[in-house]
Each structure stands twice: as structure tokens, then as C-alpha cells.
Protein backbone atom coordinates (compact mmCIF):
# COMPACT_ATOMS: atom_id res chain seq x y z
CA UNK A 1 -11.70 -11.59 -9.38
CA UNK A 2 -12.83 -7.97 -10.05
CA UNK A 3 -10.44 -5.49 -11.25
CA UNK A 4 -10.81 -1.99 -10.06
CA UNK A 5 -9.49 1.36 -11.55
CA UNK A 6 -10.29 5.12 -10.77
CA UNK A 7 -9.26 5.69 -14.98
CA UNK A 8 -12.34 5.76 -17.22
CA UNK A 9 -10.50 4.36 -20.10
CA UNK A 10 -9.82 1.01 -18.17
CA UNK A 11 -13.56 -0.02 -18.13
CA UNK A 12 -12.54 -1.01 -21.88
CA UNK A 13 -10.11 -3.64 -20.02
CA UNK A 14 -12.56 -5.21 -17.88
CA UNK A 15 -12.25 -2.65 -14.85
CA UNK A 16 -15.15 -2.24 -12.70
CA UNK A 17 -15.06 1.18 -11.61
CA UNK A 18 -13.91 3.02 -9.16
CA UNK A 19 -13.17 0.64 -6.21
CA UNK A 20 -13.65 3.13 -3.74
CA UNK A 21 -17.53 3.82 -4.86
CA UNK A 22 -18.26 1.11 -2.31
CA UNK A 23 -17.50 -1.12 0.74
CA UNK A 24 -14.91 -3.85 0.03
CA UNK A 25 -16.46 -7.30 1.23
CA UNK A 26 -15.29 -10.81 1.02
CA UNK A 27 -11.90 -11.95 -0.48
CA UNK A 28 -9.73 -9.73 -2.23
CA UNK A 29 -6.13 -7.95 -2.49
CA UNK A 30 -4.92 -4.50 -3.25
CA UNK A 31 -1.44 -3.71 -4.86
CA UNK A 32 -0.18 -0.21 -4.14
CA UNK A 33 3.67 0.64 -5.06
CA UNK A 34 4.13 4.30 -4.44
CA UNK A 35 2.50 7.16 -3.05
CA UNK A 36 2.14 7.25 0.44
CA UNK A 37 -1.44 9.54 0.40
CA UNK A 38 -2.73 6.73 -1.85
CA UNK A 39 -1.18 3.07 0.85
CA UNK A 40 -2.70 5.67 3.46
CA UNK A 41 -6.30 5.86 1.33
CA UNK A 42 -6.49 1.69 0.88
CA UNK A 43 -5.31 1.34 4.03
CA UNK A 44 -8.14 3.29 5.64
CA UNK A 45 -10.93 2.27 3.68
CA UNK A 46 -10.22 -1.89 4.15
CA UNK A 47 -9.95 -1.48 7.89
CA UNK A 48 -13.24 0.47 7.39
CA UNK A 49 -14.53 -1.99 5.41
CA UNK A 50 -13.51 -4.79 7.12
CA UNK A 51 -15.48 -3.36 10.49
CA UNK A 52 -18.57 -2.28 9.03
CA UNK A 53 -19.09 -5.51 6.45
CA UNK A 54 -20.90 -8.23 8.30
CA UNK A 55 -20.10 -10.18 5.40
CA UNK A 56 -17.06 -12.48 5.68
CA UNK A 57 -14.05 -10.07 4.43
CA UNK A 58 -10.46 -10.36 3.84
CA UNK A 59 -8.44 -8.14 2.32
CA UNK A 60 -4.39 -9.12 1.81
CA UNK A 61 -2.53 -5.33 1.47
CA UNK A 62 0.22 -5.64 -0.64
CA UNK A 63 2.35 -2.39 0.36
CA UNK A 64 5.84 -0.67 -0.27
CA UNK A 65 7.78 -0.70 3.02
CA UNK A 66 7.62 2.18 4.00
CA UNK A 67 8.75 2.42 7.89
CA UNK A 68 7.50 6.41 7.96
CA UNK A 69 4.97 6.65 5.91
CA UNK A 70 1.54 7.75 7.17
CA UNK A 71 -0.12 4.33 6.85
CA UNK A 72 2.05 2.89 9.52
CA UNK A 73 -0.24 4.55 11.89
CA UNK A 74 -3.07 1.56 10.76
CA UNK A 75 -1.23 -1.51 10.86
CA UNK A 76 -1.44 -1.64 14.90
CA UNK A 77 -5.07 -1.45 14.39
CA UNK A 78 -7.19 -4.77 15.29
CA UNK A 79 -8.27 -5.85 12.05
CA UNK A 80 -4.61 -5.65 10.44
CA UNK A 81 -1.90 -8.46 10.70
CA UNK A 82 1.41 -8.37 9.29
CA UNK A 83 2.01 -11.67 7.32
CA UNK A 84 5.44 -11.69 6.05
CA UNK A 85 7.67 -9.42 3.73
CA UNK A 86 8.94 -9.61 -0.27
CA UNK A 87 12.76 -8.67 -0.21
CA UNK A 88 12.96 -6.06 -2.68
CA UNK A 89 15.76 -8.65 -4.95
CA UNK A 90 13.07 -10.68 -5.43
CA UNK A 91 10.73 -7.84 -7.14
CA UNK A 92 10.73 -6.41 -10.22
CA UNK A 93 9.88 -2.34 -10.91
CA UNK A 94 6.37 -2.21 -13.15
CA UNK A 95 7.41 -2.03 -16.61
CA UNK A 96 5.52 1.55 -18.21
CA UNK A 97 4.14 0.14 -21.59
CA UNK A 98 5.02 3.96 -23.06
CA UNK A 99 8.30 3.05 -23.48
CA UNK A 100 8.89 3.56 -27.15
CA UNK A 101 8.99 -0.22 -27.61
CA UNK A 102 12.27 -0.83 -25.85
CA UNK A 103 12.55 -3.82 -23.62
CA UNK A 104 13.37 -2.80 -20.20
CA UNK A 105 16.64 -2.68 -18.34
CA UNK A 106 17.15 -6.46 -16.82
CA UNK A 107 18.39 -4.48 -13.95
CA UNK A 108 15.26 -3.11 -12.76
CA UNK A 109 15.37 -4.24 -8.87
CA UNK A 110 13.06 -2.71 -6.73
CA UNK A 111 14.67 -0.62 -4.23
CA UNK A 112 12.32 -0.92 -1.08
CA UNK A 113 10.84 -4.21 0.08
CA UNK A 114 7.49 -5.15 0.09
CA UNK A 115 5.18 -6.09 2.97
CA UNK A 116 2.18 -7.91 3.38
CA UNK A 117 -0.53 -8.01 5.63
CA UNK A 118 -4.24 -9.20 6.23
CA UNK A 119 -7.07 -6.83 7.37
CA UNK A 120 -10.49 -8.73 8.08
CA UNK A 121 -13.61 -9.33 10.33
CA UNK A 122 -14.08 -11.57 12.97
CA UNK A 123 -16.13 -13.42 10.26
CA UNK A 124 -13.05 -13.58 7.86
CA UNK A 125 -10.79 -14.78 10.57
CA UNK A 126 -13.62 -18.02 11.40
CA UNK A 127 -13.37 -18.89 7.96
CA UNK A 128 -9.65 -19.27 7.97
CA UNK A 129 -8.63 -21.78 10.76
CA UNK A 130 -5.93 -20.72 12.55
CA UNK A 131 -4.17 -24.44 11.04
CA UNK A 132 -5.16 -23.24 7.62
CA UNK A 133 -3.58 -19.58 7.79
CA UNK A 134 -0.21 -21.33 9.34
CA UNK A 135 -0.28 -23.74 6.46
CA UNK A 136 -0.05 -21.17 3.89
CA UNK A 137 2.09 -18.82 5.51
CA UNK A 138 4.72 -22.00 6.21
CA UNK A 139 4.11 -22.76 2.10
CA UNK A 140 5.52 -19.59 1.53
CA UNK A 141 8.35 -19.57 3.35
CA UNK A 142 9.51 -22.85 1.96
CA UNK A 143 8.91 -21.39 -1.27
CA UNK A 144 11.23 -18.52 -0.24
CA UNK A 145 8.62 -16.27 -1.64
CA UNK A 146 8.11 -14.36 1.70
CA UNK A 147 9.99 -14.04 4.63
CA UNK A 148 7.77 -13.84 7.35
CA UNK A 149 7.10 -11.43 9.99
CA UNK A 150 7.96 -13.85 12.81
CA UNK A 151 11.69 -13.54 11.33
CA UNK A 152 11.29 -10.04 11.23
């Protein structure tokens, strides 16, 4: 899997660039904790993807609930299906590596949940059966690692 970052520096990491220098096709995933302008940004620019790719392309959206932030206006939209949600005890805050060396607090809950969802083509919906999707979604819950959005 590629790894994508806007920060110069991170090409000495492995990043590939700038993700947004072109159209996101096939499988892939995009983490974004805070800022609403930038959930608003991804949000935008997989549904855009996913519409003008005629590749097969699906994107899972890992996203802060947020229930008034700006990129609640996309999630109707019909490439985008919610798949479940992360309670935010189950989450841990990123850990800044500037932090003088100190371990951090074991208290360091999230304080908003996290929600998934799934934007992709008509092509990326074929290539997941509808049995297949179910399957996985199910797996999770058993896991307890989402709860899902039909118990929402």
C-alpha cells in the first residue's frame, strides 16, 4: 500500500507525494482525525474520484464523528455508505513523537467516536459481492471492533 503525505521531508519515509496530485483509483483508505476543512477536502476528492475513475475504486474513509461538520453534507451522496462506527473507548489519541521522550499518559481516550464509510464506483461495488461485504462487516461486529451503522 502507498503512503501519501503533503510534507516533503516524509518522501525520506517511503511517502509518495502529495496524494492529492492525482485521482485516487482502486483500493485504498484515508485516516483523517481533526480538522474539519481537511475530512471536507478527502471527502470531496474520493467521491470525485470514485465517479470519474473507470477503474475499479474503493476508498474506506476513516473520519472523526463529527455530526456538524461540513463533510456531512457528502455522506448522502451515491457513492458513500456508512459502514459502522469505532466508539471513541476503544481508540487511542496519536501519540506526537516530540514529546521529550516521555511515554504518554495511559489515559489518552479519544473523546469523539470514529466513523467509517465506503465511497466507490459501480465497478468497486461488482467486485465486492453483496455476500462478501456482509461477511466482513458481520466479522467485525463479532470482533466488537465496530459497531455498525444498522445499530446506529
Amino acid at each position: 500500500m502507498d503512503y501519501y503525505s503533503p510534507n516533503v521531508e516524509d518522501e525520506a519515509y517511503g511517502s509518495s507525494g502529495n496524494s492529492y496530485d492525482k485521482i485516487w483509483e482502486g483500493k485504498g483508505m484515508f485516516y483523517i482525525d481533526e480538522g474539519e476543512e481537511g475530512m471536507d477536502k478527502a471527502m470531496r476528492w474520493a467521491i470525485g474520484s470514485a465517479s470519474l475513475s473507470q477503474k475499479s475504486t474503493m476508498i474506506m474513509a476513516v473520519l472523526a464523528d463529527q455530526p456538524g461538520a461540513r463533510y456531512n453534507c457528502w455522506v448522502k451522496h451515491h457513492t458513500v455508505q456508512k459502514i459502522g462506527r469505532i466508539g471513541s473507548s476503544c481508540c487511542r489519541k496519536q501519540v506526537s513523537m516530540s514529546n521529550n521522550g516521555q511515554l504518554p499518559s495511559s489515559n489518552n481516550a479519544r473523546d469523539k467516536d470514529l466513523v467509517l464509510y465506503v465511497i466507490c464506483n459501480k465497478k468497486g461495488r461488482e467486485d465486492v459481492k453483496d455476500k462478501d461485504w456482509n461477511s466482513m462487516v458481520s466479522h467485525m461486529e463479532r470482533e466488537k471492533l465496530i459497531r455498525s451503522s444498522r445499530n446506529i
